[in-house]
PDBML (XML) file of the C-alpha atoms, coordinates in Angstrom:
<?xml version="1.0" encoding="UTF-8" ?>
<PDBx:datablock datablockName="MODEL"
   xmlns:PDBx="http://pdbml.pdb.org/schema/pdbx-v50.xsd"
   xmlns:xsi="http://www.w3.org/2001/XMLSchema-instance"
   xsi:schemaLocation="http://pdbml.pdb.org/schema/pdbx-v50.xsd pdbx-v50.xsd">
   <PDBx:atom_siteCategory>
      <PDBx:atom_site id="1">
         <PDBx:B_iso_or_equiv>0.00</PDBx:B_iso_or_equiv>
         <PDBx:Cartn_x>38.871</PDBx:Cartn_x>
         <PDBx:Cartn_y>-65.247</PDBx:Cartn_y>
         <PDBx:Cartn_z>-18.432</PDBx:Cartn_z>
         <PDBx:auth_asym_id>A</PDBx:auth_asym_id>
         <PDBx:auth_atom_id>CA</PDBx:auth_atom_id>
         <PDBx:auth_comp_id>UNK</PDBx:auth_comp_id>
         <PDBx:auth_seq_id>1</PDBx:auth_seq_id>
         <PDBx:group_PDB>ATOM</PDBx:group_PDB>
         <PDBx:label_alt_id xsi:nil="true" />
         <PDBx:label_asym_id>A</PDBx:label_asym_id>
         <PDBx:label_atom_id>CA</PDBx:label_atom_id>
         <PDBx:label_comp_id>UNK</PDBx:label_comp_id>
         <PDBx:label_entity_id>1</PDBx:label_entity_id>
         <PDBx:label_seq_id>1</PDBx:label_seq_id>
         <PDBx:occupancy>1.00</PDBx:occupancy>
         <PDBx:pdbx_PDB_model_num>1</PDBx:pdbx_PDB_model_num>
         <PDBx:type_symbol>C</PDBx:type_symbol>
      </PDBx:atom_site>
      <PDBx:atom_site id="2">
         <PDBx:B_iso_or_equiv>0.00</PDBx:B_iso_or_equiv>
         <PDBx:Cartn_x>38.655</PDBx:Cartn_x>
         <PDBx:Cartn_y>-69.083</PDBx:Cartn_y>
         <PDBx:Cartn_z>-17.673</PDBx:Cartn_z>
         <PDBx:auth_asym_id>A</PDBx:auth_asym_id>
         <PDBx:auth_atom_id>CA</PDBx:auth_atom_id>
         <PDBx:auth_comp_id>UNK</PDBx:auth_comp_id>
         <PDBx:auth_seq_id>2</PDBx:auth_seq_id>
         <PDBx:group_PDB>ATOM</PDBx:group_PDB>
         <PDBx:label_alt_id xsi:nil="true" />
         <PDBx:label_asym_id>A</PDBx:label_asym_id>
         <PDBx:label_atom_id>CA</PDBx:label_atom_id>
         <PDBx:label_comp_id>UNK</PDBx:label_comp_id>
         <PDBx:label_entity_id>1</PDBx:label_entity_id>
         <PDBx:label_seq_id>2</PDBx:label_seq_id>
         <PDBx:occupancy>1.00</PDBx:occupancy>
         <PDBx:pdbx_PDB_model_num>1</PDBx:pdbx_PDB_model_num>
         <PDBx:type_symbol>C</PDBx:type_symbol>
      </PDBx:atom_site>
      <PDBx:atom_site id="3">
         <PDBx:B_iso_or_equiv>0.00</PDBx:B_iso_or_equiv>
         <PDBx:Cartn_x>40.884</PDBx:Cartn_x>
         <PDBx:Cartn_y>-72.013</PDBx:Cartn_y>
         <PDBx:Cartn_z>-16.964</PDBx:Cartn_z>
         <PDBx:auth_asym_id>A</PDBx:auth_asym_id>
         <PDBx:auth_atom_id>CA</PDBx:auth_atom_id>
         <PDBx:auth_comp_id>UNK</PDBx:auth_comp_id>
         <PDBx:auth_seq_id>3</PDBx:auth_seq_id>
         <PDBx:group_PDB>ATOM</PDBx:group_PDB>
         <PDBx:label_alt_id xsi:nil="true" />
         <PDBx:label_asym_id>A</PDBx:label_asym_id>
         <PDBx:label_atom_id>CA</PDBx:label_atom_id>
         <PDBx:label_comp_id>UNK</PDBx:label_comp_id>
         <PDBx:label_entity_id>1</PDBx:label_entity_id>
         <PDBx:label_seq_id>3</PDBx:label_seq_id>
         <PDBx:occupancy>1.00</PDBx:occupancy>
         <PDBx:pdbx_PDB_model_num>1</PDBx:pdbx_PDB_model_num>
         <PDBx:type_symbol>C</PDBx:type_symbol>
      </PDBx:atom_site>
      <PDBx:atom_site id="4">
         <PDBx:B_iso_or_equiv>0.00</PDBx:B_iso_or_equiv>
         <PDBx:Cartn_x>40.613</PDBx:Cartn_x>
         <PDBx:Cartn_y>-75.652</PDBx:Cartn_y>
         <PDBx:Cartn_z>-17.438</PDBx:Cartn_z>
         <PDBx:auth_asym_id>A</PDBx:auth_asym_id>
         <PDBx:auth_atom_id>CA</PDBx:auth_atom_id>
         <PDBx:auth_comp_id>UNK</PDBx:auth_comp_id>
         <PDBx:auth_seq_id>4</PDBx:auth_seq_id>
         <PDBx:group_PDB>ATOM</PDBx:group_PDB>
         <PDBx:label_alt_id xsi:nil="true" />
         <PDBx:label_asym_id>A</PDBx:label_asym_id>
         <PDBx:label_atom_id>CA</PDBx:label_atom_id>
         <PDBx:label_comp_id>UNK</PDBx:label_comp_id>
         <PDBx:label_entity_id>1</PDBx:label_entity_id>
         <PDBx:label_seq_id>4</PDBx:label_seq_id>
         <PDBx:occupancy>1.00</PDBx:occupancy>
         <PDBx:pdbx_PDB_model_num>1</PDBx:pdbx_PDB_model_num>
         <PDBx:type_symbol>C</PDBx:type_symbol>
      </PDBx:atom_site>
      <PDBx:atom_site id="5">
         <PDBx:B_iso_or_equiv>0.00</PDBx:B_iso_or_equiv>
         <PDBx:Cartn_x>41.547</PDBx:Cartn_x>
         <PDBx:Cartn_y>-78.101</PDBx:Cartn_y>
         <PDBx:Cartn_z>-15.133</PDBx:Cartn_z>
         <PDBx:auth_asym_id>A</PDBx:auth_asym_id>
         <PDBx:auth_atom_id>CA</PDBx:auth_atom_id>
         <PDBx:auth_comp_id>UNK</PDBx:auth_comp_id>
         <PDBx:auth_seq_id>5</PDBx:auth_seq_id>
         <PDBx:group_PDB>ATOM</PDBx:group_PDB>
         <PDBx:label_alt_id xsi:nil="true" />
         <PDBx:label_asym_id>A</PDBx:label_asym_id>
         <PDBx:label_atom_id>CA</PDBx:label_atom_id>
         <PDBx:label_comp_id>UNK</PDBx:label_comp_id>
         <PDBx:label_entity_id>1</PDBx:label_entity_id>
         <PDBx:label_seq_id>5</PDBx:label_seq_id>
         <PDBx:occupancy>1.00</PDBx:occupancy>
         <PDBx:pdbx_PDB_model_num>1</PDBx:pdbx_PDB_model_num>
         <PDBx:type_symbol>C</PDBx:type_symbol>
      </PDBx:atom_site>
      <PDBx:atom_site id="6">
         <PDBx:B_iso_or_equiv>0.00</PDBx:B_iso_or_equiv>
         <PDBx:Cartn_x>44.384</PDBx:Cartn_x>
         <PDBx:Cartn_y>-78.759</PDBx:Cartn_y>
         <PDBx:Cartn_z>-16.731</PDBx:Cartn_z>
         <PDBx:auth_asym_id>A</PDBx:auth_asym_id>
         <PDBx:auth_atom_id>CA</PDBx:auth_atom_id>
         <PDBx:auth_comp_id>UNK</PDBx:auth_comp_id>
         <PDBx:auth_seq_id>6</PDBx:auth_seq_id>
         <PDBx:group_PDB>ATOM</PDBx:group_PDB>
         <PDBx:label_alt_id xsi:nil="true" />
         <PDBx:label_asym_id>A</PDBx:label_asym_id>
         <PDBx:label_atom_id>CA</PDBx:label_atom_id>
         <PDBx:label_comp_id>UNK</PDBx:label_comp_id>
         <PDBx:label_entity_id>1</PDBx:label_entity_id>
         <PDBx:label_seq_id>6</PDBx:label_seq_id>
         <PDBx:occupancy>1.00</PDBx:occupancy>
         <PDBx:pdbx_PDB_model_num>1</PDBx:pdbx_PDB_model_num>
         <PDBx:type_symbol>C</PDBx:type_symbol>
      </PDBx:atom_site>
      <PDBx:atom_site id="7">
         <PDBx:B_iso_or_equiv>0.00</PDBx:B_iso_or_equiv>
         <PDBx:Cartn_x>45.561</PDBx:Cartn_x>
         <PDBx:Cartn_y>-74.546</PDBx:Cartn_y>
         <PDBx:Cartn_z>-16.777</PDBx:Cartn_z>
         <PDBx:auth_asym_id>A</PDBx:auth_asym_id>
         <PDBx:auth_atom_id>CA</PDBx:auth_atom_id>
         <PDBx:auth_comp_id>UNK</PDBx:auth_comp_id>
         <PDBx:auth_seq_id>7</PDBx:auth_seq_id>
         <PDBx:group_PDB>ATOM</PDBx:group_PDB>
         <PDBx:label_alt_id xsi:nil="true" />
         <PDBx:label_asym_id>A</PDBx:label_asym_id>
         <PDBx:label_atom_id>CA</PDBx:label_atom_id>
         <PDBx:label_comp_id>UNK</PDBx:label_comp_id>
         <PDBx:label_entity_id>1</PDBx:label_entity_id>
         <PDBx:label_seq_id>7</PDBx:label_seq_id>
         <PDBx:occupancy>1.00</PDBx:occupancy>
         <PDBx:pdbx_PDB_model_num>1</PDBx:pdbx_PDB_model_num>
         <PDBx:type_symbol>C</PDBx:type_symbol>
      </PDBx:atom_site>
      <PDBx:atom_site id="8">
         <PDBx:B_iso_or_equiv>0.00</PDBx:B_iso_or_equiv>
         <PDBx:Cartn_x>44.936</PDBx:Cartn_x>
         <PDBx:Cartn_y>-74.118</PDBx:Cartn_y>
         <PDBx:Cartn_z>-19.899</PDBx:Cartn_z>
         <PDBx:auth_asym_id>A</PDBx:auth_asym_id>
         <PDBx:auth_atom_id>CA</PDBx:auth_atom_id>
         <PDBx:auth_comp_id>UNK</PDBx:auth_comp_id>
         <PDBx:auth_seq_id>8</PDBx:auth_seq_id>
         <PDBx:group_PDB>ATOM</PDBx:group_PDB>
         <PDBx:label_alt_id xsi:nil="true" />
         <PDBx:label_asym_id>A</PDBx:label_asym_id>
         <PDBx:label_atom_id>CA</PDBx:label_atom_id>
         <PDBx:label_comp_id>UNK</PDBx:label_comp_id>
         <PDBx:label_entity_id>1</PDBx:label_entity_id>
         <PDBx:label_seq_id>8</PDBx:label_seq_id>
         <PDBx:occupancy>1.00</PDBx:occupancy>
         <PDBx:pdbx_PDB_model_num>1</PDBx:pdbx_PDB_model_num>
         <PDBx:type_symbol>C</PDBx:type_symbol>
      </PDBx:atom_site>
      <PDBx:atom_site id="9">
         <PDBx:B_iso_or_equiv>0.00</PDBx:B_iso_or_equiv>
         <PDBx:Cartn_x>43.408</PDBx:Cartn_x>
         <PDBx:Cartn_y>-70.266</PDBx:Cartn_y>
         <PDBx:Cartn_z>-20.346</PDBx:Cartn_z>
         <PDBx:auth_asym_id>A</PDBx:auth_asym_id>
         <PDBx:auth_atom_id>CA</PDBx:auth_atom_id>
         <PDBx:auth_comp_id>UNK</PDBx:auth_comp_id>
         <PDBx:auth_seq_id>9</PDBx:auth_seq_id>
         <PDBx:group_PDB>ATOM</PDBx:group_PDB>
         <PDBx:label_alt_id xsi:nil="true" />
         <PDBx:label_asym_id>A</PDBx:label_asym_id>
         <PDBx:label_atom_id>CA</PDBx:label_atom_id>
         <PDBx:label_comp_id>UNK</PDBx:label_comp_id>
         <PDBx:label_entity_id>1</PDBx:label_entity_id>
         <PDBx:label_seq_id>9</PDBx:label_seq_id>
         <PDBx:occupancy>1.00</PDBx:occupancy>
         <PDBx:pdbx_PDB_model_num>1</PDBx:pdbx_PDB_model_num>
         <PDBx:type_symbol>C</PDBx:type_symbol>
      </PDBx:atom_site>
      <PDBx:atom_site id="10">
         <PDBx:B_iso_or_equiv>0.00</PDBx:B_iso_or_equiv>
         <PDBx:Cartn_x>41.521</PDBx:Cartn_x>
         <PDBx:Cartn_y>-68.119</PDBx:Cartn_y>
         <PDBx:Cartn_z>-22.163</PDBx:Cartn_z>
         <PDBx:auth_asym_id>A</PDBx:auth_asym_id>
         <PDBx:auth_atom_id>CA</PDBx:auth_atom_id>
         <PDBx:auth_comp_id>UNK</PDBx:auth_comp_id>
         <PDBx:auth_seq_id>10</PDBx:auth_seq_id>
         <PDBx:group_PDB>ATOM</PDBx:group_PDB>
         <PDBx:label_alt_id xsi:nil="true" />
         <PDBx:label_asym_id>A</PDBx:label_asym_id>
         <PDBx:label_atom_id>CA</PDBx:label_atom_id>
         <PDBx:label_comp_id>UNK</PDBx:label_comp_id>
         <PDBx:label_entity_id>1</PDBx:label_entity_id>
         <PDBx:label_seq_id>10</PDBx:label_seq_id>
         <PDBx:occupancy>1.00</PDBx:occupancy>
         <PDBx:pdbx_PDB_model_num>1</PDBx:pdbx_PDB_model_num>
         <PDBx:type_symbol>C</PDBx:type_symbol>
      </PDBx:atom_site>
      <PDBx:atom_site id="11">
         <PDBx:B_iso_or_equiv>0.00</PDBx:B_iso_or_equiv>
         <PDBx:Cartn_x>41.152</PDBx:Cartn_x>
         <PDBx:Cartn_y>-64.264</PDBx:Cartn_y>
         <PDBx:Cartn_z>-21.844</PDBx:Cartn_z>
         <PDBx:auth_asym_id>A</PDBx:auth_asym_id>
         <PDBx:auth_atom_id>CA</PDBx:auth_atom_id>
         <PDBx:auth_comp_id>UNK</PDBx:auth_comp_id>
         <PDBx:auth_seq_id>11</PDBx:auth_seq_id>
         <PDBx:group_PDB>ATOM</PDBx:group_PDB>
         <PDBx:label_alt_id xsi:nil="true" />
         <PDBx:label_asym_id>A</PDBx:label_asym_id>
         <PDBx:label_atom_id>CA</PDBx:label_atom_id>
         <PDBx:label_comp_id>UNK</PDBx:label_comp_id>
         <PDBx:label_entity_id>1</PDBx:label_entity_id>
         <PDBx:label_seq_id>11</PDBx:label_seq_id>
         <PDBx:occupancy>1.00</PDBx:occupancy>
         <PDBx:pdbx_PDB_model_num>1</PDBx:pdbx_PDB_model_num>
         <PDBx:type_symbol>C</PDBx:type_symbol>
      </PDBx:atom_site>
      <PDBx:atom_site id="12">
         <PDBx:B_iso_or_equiv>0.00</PDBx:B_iso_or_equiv>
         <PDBx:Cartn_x>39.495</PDBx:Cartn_x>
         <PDBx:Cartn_y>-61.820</PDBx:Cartn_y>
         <PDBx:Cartn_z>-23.626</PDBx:Cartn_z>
         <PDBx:auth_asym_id>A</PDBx:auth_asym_id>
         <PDBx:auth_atom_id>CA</PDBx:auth_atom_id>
         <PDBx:auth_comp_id>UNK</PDBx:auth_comp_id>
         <PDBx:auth_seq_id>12</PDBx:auth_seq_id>
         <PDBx:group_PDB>ATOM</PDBx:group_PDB>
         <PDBx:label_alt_id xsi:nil="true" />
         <PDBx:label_asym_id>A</PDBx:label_asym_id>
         <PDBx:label_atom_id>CA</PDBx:label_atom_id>
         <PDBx:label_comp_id>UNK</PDBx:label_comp_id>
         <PDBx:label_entity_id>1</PDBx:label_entity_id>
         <PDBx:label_seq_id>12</PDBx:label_seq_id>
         <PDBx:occupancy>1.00</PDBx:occupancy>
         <PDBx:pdbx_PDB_model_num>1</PDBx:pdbx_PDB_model_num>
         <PDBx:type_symbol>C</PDBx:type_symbol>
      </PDBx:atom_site>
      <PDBx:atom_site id="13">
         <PDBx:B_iso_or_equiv>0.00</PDBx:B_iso_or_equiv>
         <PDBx:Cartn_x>41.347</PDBx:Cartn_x>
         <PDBx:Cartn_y>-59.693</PDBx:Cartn_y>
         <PDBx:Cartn_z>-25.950</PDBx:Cartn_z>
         <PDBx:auth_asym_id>A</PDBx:auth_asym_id>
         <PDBx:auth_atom_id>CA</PDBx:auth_atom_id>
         <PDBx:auth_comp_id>UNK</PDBx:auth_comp_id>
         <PDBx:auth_seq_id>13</PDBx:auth_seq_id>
         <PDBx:group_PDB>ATOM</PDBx:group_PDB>
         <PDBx:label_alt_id xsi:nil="true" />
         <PDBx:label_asym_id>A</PDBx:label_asym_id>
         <PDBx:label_atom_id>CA</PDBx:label_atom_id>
         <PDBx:label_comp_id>UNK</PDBx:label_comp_id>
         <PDBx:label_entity_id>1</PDBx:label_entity_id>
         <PDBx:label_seq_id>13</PDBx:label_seq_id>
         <PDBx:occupancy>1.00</PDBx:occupancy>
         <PDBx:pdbx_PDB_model_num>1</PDBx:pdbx_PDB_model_num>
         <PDBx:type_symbol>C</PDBx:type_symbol>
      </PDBx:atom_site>
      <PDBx:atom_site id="14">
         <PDBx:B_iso_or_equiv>0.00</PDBx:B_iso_or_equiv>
         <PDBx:Cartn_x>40.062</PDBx:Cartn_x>
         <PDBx:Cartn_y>-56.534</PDBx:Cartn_y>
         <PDBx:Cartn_z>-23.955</PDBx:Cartn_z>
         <PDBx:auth_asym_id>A</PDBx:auth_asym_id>
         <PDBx:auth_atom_id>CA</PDBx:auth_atom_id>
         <PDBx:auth_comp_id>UNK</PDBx:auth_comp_id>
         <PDBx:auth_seq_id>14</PDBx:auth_seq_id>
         <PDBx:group_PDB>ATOM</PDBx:group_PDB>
         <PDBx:label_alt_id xsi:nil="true" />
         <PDBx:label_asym_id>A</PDBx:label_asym_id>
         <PDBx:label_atom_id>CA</PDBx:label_atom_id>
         <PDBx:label_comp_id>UNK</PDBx:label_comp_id>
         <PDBx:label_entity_id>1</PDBx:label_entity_id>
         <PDBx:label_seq_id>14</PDBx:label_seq_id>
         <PDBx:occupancy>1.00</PDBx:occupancy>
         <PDBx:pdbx_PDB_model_num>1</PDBx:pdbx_PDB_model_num>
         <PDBx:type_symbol>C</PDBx:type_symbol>
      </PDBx:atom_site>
      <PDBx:atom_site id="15">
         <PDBx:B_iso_or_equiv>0.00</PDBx:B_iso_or_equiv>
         <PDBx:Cartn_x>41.743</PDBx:Cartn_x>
         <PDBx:Cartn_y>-57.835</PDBx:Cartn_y>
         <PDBx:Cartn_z>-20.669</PDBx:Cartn_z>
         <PDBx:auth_asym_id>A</PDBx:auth_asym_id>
         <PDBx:auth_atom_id>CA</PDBx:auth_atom_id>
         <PDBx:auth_comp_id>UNK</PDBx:auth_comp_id>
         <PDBx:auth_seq_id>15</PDBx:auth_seq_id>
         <PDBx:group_PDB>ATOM</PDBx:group_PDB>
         <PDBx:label_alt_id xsi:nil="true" />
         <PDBx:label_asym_id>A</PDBx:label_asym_id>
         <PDBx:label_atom_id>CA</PDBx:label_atom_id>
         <PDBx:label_comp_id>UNK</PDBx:label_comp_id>
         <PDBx:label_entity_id>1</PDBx:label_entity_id>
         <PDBx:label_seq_id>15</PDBx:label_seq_id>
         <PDBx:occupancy>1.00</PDBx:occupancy>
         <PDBx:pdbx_PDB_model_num>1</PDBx:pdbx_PDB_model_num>
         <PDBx:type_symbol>C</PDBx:type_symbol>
      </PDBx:atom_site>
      <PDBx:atom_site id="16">
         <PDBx:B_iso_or_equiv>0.00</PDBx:B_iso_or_equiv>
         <PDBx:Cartn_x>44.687</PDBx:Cartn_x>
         <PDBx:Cartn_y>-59.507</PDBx:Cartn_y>
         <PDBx:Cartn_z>-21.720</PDBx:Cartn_z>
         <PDBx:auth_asym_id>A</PDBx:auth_asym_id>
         <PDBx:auth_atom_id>CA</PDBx:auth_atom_id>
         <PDBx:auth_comp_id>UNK</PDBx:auth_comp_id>
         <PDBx:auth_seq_id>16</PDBx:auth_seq_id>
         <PDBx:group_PDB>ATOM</PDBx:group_PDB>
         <PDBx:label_alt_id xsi:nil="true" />
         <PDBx:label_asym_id>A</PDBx:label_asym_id>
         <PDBx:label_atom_id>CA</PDBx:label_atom_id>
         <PDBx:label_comp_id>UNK</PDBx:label_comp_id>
         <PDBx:label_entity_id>1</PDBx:label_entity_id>
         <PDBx:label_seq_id>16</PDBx:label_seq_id>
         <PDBx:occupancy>1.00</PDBx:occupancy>
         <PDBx:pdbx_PDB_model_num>1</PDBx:pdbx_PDB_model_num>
         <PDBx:type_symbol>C</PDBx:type_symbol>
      </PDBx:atom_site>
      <PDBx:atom_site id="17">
         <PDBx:B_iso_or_equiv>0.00</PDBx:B_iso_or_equiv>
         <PDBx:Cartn_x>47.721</PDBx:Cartn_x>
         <PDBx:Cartn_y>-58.787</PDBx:Cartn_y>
         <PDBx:Cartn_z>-20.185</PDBx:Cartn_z>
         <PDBx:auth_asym_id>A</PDBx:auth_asym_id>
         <PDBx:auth_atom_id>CA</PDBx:auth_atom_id>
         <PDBx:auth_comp_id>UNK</PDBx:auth_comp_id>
         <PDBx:auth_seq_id>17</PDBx:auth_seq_id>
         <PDBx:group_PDB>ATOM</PDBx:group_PDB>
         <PDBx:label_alt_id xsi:nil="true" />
         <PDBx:label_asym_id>A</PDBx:label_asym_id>
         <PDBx:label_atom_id>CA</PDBx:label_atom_id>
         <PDBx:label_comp_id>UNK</PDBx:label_comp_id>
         <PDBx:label_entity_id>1</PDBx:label_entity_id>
         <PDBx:label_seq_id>17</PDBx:label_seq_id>
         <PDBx:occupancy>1.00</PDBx:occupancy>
         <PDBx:pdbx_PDB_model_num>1</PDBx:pdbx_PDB_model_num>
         <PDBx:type_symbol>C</PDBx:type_symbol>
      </PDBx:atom_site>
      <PDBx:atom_site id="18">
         <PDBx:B_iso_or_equiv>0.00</PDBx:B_iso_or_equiv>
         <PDBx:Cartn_x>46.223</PDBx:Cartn_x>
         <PDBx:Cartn_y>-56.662</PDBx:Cartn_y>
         <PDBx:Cartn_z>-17.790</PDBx:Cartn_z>
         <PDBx:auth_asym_id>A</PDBx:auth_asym_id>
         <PDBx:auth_atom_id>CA</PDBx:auth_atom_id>
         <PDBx:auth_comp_id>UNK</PDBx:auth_comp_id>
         <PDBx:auth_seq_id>18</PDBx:auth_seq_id>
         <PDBx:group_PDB>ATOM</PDBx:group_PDB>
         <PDBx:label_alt_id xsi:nil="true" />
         <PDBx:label_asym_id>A</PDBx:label_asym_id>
         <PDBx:label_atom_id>CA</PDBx:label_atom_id>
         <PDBx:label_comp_id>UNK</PDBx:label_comp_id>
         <PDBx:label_entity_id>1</PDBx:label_entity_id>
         <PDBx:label_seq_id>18</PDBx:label_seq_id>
         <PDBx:occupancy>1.00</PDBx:occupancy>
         <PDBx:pdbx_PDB_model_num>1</PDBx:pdbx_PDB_model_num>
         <PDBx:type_symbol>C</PDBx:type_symbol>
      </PDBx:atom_site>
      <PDBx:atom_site id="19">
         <PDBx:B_iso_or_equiv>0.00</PDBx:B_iso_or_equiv>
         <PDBx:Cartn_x>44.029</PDBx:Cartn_x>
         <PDBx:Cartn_y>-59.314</PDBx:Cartn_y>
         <PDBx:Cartn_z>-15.825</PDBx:Cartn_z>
         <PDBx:auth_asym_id>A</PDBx:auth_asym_id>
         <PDBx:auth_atom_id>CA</PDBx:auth_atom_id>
         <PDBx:auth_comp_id>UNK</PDBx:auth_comp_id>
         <PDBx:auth_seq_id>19</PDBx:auth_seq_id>
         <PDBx:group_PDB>ATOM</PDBx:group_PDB>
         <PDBx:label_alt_id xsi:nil="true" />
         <PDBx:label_asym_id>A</PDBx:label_asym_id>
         <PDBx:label_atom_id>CA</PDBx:label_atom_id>
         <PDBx:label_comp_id>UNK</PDBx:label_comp_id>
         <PDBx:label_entity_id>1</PDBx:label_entity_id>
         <PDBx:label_seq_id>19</PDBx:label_seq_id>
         <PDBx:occupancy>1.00</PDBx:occupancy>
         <PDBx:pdbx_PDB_model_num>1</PDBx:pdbx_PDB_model_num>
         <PDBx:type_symbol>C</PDBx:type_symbol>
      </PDBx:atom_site>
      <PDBx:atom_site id="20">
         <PDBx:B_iso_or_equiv>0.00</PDBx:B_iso_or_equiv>
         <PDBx:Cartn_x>45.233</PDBx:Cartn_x>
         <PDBx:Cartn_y>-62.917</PDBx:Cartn_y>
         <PDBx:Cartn_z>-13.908</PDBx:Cartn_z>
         <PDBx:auth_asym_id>A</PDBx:auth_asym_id>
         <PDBx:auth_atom_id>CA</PDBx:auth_atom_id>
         <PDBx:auth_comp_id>UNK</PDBx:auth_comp_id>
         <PDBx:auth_seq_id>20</PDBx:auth_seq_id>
         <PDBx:group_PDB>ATOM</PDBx:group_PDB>
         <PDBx:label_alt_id xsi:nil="true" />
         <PDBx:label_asym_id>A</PDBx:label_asym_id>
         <PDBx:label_atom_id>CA</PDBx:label_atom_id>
         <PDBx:label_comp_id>UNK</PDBx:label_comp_id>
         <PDBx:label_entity_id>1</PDBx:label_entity_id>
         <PDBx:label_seq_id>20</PDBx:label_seq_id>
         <PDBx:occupancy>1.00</PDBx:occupancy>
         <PDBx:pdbx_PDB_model_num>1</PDBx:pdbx_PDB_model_num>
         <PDBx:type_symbol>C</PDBx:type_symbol>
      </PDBx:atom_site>
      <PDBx:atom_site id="21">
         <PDBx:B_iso_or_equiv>0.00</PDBx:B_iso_or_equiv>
         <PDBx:Cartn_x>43.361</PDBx:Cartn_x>
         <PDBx:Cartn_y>-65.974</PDBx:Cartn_y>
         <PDBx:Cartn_z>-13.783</PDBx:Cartn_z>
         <PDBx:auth_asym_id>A</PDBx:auth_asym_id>
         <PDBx:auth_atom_id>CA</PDBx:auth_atom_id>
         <PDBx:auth_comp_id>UNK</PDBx:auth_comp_id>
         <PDBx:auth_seq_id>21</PDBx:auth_seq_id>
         <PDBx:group_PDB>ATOM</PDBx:group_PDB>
         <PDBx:label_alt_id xsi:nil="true" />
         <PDBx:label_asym_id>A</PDBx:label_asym_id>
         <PDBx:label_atom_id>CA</PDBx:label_atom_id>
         <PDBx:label_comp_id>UNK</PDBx:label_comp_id>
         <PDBx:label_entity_id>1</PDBx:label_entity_id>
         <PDBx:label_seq_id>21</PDBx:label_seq_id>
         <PDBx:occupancy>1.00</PDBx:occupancy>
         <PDBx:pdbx_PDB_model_num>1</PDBx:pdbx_PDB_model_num>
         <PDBx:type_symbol>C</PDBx:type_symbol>
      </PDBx:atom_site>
      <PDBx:atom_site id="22">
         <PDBx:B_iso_or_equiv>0.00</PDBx:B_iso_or_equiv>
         <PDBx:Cartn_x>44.661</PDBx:Cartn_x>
         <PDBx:Cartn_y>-68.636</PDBx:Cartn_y>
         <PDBx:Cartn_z>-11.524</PDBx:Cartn_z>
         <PDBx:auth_asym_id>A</PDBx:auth_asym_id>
         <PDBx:auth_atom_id>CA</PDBx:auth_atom_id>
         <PDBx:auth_comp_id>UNK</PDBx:auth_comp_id>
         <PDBx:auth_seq_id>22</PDBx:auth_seq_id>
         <PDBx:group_PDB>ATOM</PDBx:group_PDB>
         <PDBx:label_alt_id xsi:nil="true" />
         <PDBx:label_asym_id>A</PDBx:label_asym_id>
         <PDBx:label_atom_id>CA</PDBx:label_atom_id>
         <PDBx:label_comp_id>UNK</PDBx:label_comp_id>
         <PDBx:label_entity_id>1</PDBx:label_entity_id>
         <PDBx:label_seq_id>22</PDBx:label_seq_id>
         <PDBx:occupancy>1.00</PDBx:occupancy>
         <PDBx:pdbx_PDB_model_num>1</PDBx:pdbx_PDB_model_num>
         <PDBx:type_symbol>C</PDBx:type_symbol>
      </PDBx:atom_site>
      <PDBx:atom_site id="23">
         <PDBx:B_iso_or_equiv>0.00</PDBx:B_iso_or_equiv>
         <PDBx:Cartn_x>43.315</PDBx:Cartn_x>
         <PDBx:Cartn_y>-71.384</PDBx:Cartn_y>
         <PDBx:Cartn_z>-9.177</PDBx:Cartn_z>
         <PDBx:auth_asym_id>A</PDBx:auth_asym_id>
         <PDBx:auth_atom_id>CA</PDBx:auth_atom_id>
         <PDBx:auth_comp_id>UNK</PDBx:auth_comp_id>
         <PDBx:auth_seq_id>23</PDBx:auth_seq_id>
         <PDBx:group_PDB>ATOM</PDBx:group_PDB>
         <PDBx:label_alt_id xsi:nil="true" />
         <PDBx:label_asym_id>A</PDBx:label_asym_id>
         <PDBx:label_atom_id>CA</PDBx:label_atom_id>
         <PDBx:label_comp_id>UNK</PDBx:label_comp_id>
         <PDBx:label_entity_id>1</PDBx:label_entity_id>
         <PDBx:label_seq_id>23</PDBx:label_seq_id>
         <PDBx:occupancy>1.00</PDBx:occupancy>
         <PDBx:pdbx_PDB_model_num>1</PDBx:pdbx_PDB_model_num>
         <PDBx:type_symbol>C</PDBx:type_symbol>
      </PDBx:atom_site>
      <PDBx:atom_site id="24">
         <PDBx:B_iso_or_equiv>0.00</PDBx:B_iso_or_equiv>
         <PDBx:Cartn_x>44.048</PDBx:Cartn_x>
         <PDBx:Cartn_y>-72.741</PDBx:Cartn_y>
         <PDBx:Cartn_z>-6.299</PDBx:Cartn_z>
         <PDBx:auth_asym_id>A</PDBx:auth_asym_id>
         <PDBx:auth_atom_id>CA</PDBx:auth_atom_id>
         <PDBx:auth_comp_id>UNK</PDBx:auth_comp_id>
         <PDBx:auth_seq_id>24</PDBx:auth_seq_id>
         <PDBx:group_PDB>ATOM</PDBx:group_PDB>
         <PDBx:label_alt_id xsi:nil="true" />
         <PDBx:label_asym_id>A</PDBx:label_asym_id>
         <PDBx:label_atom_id>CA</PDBx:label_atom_id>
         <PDBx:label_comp_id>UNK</PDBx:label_comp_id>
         <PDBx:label_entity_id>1</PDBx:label_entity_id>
         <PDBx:label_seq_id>24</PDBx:label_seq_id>
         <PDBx:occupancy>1.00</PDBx:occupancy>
         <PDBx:pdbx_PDB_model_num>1</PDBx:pdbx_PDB_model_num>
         <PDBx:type_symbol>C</PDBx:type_symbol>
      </PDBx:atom_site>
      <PDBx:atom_site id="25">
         <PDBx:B_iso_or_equiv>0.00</PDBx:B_iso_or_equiv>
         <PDBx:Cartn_x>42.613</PDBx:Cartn_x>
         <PDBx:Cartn_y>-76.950</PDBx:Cartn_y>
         <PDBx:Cartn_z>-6.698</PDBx:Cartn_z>
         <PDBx:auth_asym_id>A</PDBx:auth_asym_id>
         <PDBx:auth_atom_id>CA</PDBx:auth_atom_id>
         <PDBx:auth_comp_id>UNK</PDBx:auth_comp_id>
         <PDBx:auth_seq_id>25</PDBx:auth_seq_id>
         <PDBx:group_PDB>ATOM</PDBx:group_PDB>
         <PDBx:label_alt_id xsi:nil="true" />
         <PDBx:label_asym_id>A</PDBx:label_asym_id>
         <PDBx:label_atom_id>CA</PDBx:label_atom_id>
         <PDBx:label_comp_id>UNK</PDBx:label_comp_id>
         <PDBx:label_entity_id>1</PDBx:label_entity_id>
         <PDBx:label_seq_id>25</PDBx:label_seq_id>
         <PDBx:occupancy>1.00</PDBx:occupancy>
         <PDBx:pdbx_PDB_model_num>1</PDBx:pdbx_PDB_model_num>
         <PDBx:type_symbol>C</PDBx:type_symbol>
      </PDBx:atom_site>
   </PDBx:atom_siteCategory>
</PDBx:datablock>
C-alpha cells in the first residue's frame, strides 16, 4: 500500500479491503 502526500492511495489487490494505510504529516 502507499499514499501520496496529497492521500491519494494505492493497495494491492491481495490486501484490499482488508489492510489501512494512513499518515499522520
Amino acid at each position: 500500500a502507499t499514499q501520496t502526500f496529497d492521500s491519494y492511495t494505492n493497495y494491492a489487490d491481495s490486501v484490499e479491503g482488508r489492510f489501512t494505510i494512513s499518515r499522520d504529516n
